[in-house]
C-alpha atoms as a PDB file:
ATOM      1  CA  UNK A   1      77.464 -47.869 -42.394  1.00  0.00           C
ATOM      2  CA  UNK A   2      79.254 -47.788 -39.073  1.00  0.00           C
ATOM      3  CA  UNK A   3      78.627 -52.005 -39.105  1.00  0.00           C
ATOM      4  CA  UNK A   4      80.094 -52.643 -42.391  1.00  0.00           C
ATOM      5  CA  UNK A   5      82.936 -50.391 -41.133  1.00  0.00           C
ATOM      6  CA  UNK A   6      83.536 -52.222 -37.971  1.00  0.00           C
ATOM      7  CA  UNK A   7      83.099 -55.439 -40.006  1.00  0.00           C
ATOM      8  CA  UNK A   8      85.574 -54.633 -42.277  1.00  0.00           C
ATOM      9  CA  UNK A   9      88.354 -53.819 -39.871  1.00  0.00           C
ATOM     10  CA  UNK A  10      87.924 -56.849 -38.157  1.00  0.00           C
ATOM     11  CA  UNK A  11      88.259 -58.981 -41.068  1.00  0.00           C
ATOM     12  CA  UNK A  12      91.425 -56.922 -41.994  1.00  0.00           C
ATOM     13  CA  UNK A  13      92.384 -57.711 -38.540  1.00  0.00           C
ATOM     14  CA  UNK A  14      92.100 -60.825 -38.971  1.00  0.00           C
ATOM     15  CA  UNK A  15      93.590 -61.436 -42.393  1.00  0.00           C
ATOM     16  CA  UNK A  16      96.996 -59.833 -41.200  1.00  0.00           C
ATOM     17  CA  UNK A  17      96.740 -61.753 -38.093  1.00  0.00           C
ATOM     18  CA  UNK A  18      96.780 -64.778 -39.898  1.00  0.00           C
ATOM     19  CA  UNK A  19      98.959 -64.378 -42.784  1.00  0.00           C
ATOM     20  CA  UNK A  20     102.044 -63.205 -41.051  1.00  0.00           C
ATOM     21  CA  UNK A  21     104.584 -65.863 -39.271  1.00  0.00           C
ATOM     22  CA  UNK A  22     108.197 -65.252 -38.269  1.00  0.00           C
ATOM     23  CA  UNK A  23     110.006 -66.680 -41.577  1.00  0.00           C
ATOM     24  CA  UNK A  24     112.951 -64.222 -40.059  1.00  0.00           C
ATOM     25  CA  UNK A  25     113.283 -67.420 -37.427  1.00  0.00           C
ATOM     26  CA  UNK A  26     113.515 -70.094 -39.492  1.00  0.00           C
ATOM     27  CA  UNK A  27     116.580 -71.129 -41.598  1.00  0.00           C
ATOM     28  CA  UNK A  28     116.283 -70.204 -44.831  1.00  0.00           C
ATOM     29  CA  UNK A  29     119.468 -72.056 -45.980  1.00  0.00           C
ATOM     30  CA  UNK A  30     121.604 -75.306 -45.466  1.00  0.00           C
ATOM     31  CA  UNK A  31     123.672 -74.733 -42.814  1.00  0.00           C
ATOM     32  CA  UNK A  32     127.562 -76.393 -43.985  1.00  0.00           C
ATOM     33  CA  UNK A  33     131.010 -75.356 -43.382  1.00  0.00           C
ATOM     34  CA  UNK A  34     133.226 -74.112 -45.431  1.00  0.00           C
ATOM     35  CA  UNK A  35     136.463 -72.493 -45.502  1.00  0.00           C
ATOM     36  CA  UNK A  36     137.074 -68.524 -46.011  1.00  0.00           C
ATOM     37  CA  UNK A  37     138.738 -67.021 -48.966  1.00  0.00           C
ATOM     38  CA  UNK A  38     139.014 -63.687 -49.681  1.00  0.00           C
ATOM     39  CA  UNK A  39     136.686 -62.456 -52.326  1.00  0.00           C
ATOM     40  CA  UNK A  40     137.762 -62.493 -56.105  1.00  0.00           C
ATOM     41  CA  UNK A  41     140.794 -64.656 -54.946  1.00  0.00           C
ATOM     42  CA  UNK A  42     139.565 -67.778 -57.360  1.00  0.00           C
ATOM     43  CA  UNK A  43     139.772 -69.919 -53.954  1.00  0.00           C
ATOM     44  CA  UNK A  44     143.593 -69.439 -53.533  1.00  0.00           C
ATOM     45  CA  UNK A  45     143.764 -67.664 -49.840  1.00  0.00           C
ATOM     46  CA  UNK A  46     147.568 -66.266 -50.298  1.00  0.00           C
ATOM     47  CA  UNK A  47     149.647 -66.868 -46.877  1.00  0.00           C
ATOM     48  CA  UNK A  48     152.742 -65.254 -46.255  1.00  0.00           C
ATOM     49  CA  UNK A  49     154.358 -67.780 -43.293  1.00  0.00           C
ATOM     50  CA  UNK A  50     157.593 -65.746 -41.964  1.00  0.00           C
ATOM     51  CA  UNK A  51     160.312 -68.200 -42.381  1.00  0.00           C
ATOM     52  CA  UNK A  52     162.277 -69.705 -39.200  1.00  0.00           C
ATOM     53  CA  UNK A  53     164.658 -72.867 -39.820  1.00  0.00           C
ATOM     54  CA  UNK A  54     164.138 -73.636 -36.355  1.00  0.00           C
ATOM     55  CA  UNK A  55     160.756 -73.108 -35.361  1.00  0.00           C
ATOM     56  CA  UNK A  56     157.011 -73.552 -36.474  1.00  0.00           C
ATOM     57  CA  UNK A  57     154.577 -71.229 -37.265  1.00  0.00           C
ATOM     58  CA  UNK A  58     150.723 -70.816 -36.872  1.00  0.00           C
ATOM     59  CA  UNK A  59     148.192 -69.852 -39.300  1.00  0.00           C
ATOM     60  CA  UNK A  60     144.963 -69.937 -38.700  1.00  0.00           C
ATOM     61  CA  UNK A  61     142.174 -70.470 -41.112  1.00  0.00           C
ATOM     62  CA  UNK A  62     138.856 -69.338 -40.839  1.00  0.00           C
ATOM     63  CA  UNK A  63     136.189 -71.898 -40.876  1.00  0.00           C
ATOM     64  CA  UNK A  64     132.463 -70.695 -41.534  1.00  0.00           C
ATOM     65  CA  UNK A  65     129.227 -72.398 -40.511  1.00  0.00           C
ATOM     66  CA  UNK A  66     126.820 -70.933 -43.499  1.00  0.00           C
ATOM     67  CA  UNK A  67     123.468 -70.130 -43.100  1.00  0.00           C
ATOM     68  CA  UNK A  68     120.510 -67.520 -41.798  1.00  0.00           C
ATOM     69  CA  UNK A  69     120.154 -68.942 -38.167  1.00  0.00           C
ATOM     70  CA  UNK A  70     122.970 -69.510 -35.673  1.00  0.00           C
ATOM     71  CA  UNK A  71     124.585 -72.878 -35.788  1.00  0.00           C
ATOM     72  CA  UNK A  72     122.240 -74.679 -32.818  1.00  0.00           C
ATOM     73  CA  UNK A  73     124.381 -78.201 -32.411  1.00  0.00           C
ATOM     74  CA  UNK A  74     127.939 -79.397 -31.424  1.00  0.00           C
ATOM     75  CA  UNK A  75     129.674 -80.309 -34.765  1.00  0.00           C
ATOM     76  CA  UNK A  76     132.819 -81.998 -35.781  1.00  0.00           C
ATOM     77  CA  UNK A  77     134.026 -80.761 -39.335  1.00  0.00           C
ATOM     78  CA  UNK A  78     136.947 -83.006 -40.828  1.00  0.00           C
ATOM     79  CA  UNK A  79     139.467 -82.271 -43.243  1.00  0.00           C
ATOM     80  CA  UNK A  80     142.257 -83.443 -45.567  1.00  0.00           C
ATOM     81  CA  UNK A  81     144.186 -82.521 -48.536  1.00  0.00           C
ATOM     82  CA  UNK A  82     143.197 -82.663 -51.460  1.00  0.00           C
ATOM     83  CA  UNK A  83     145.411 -83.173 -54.547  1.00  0.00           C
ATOM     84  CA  UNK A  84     143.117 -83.574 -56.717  1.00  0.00           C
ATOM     85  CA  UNK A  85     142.138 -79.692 -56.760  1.00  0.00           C
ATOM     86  CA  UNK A  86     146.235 -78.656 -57.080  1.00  0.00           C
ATOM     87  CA  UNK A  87     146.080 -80.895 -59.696  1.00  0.00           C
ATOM     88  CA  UNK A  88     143.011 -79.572 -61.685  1.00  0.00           C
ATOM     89  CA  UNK A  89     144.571 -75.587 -60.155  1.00  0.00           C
ATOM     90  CA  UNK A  90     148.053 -76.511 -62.397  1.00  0.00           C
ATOM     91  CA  UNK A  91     146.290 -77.390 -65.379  1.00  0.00           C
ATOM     92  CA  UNK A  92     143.911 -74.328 -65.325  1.00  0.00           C
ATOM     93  CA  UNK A  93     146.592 -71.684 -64.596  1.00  0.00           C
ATOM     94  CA  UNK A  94     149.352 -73.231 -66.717  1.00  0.00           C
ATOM     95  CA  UNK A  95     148.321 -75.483 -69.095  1.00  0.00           C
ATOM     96  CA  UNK A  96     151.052 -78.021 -69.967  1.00  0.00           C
ATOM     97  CA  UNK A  97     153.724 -75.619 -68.742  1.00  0.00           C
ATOM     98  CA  UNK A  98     155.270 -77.790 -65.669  1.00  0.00           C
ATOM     99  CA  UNK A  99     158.126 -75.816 -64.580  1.00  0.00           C
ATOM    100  CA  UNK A 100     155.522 -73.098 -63.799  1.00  0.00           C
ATOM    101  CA  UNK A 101     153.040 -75.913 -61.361  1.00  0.00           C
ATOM    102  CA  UNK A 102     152.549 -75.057 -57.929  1.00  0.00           C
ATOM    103  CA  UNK A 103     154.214 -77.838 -55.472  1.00  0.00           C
ATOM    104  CA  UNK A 104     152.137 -79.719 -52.884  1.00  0.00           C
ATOM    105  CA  UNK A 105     153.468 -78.844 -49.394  1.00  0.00           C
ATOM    106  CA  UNK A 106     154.449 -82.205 -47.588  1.00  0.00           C
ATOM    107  CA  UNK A 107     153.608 -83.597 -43.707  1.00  0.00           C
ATOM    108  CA  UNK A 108     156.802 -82.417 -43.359  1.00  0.00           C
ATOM    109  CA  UNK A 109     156.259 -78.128 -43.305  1.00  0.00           C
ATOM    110  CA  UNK A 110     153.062 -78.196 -42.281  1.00  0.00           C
ATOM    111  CA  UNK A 111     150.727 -79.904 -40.430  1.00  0.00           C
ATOM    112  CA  UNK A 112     146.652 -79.408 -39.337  1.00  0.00           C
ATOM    113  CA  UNK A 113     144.211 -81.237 -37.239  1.00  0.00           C
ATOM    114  CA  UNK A 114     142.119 -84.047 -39.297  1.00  0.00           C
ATOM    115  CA  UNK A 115     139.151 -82.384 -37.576  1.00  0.00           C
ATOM    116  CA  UNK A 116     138.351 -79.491 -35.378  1.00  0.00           C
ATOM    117  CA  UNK A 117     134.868 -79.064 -33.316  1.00  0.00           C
ATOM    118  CA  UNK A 118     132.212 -76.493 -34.110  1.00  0.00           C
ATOM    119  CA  UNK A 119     130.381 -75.435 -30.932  1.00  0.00           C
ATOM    120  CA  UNK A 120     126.370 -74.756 -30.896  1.00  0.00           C
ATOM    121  CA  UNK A 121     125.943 -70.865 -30.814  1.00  0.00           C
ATOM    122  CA  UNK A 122     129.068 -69.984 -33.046  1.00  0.00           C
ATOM    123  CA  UNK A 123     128.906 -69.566 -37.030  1.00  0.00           C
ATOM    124  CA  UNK A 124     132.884 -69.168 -37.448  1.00  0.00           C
ATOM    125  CA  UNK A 125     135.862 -71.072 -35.815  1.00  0.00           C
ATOM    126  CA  UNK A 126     139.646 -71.768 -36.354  1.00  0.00           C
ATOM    127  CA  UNK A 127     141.775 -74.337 -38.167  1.00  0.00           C
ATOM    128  CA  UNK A 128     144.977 -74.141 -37.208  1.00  0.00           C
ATOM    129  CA  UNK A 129     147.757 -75.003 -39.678  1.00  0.00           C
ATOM    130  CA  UNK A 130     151.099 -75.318 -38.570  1.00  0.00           C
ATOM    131  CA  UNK A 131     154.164 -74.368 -40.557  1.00  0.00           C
ATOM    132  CA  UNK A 132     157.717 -75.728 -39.836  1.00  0.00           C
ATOM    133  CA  UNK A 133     159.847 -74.831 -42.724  1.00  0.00           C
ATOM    134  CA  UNK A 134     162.748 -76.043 -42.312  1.00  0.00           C
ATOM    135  CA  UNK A 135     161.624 -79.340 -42.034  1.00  0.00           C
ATOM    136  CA  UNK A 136     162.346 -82.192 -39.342  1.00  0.00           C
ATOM    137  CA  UNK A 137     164.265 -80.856 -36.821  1.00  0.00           C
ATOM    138  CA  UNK A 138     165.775 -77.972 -39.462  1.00  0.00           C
ATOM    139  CA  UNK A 139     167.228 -80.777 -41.442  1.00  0.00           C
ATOM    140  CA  UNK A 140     165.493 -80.501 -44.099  1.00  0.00           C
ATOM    141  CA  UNK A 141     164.806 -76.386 -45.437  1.00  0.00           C
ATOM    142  CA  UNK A 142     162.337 -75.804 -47.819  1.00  0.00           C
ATOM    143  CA  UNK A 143     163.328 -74.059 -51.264  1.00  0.00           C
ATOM    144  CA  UNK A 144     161.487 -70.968 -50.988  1.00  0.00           C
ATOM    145  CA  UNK A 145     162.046 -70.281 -54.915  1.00  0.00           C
ATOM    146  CA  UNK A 146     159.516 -72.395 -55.685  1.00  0.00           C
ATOM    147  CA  UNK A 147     155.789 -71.771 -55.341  1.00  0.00           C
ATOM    148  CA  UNK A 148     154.295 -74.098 -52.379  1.00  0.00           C
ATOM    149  CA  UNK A 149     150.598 -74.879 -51.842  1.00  0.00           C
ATOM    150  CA  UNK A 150     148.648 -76.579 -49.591  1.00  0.00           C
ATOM    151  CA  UNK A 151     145.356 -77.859 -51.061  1.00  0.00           C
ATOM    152  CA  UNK A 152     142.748 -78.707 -48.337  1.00  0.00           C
ATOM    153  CA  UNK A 153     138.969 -79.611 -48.487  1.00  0.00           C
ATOM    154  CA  UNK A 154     136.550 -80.447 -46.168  1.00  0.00           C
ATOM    155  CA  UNK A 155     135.393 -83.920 -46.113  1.00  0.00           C
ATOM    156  CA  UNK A 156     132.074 -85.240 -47.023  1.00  0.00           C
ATOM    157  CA  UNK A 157     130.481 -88.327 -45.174  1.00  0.00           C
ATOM    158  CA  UNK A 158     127.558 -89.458 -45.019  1.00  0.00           C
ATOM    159  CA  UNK A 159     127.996 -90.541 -41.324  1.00  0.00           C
ATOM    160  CA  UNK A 160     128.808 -86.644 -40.519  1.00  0.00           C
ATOM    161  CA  UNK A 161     126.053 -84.644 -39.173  1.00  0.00           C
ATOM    162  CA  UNK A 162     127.102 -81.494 -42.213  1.00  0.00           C
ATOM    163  CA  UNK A 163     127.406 -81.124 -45.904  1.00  0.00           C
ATOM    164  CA  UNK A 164     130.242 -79.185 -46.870  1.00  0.00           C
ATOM    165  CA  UNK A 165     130.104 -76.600 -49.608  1.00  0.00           C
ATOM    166  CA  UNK A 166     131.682 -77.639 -52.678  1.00  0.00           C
ATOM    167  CA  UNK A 167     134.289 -74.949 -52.737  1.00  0.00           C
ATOM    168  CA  UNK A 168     137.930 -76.130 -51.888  1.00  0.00           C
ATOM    169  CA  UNK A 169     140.377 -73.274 -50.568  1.00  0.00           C
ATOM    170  CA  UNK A 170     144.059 -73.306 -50.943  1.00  0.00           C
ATOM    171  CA  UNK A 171     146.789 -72.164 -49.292  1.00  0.00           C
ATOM    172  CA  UNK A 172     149.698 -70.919 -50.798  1.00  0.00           C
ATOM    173  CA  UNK A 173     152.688 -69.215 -50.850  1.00  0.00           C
ATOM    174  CA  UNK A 174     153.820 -70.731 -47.539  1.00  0.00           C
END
């Protein structure tokens, strides 16, 4: 009885021994950027910029590198703006009613880097989006009655070492 015992335990042994690996290491998703919103806000990320004719202020967005393991290489993420999402934003919220369409924010009140670099080790960097107002040189004020928003994605390439989650965030309220 004692053999079948010992027999037995070393086939148990052996069985968890051999079933178990470290899945816990592995990634168990895509890694790809994308850009933070707060939860429940529909993708909109309100901003509140504090207004100053002469000068420009920062904002800076949270980027996110997605995924179960740490980001492991150098990346470059690229973005634009996307006008195709205010677009399809206006029609959603509004309908047909135009005087109520949020306005695309121009080169002129704000600018942002085309792309920004992701370093190996890090799941979460920085865009930074700066906000000038009152235009060129304070020439130029922007009419704060009106509801601003700046639309950005991040850009898909085949040539780029991520794929971006399909989710575009927008700015607004500037």
């Amino acid at each position: 009885m004692k053999k079948i015992y010992y027999l037995f335990l070393a086939m148990a042994a052996g069985l968890c021994c051999t079933s178990c690996n470290n899945e816990w290491e592995d990634e168990q998703f895509l890694q790809m950027p994308s850009l933070k919103a707060e939860p429940n806000s529909a993708g909109v990320t309100p901003v509140y910029v504090r207004y100053d004719i002469n000068g420009t202020k920062r904002y800076n967005l949270p980027v996110i590198f997605s995924g179960s393991t740490m980001n492991t290489h150098n990346r470059t993420v690229h973005f634009a703006v996307d006008t195709d999402t205010l677009r399809s934003l206006n029609e959603e919220r509004y309908g047909k009613r135009n005087e109520l369409f949020y306005q695309q924010l121009t080169s002129e009140y704000c600018t942002f880097p085309e792309s920004i670099e992701f370093p190996a080790g890090e799941c979460q960097t920085l865009l930074p989006i700066d906000f000038t107002l009152g235009g060129n040189n304070g020439e130029n004020p922007l009419n704060l009655s009106d509801k601003w928003i700046l639309p950005l994605t991040i850009v898909d390439d085949a040539s780029y070492d991520y794929q971006p989650i399909h989710v575009n965030i927008i700015g607004r309220h500037c």
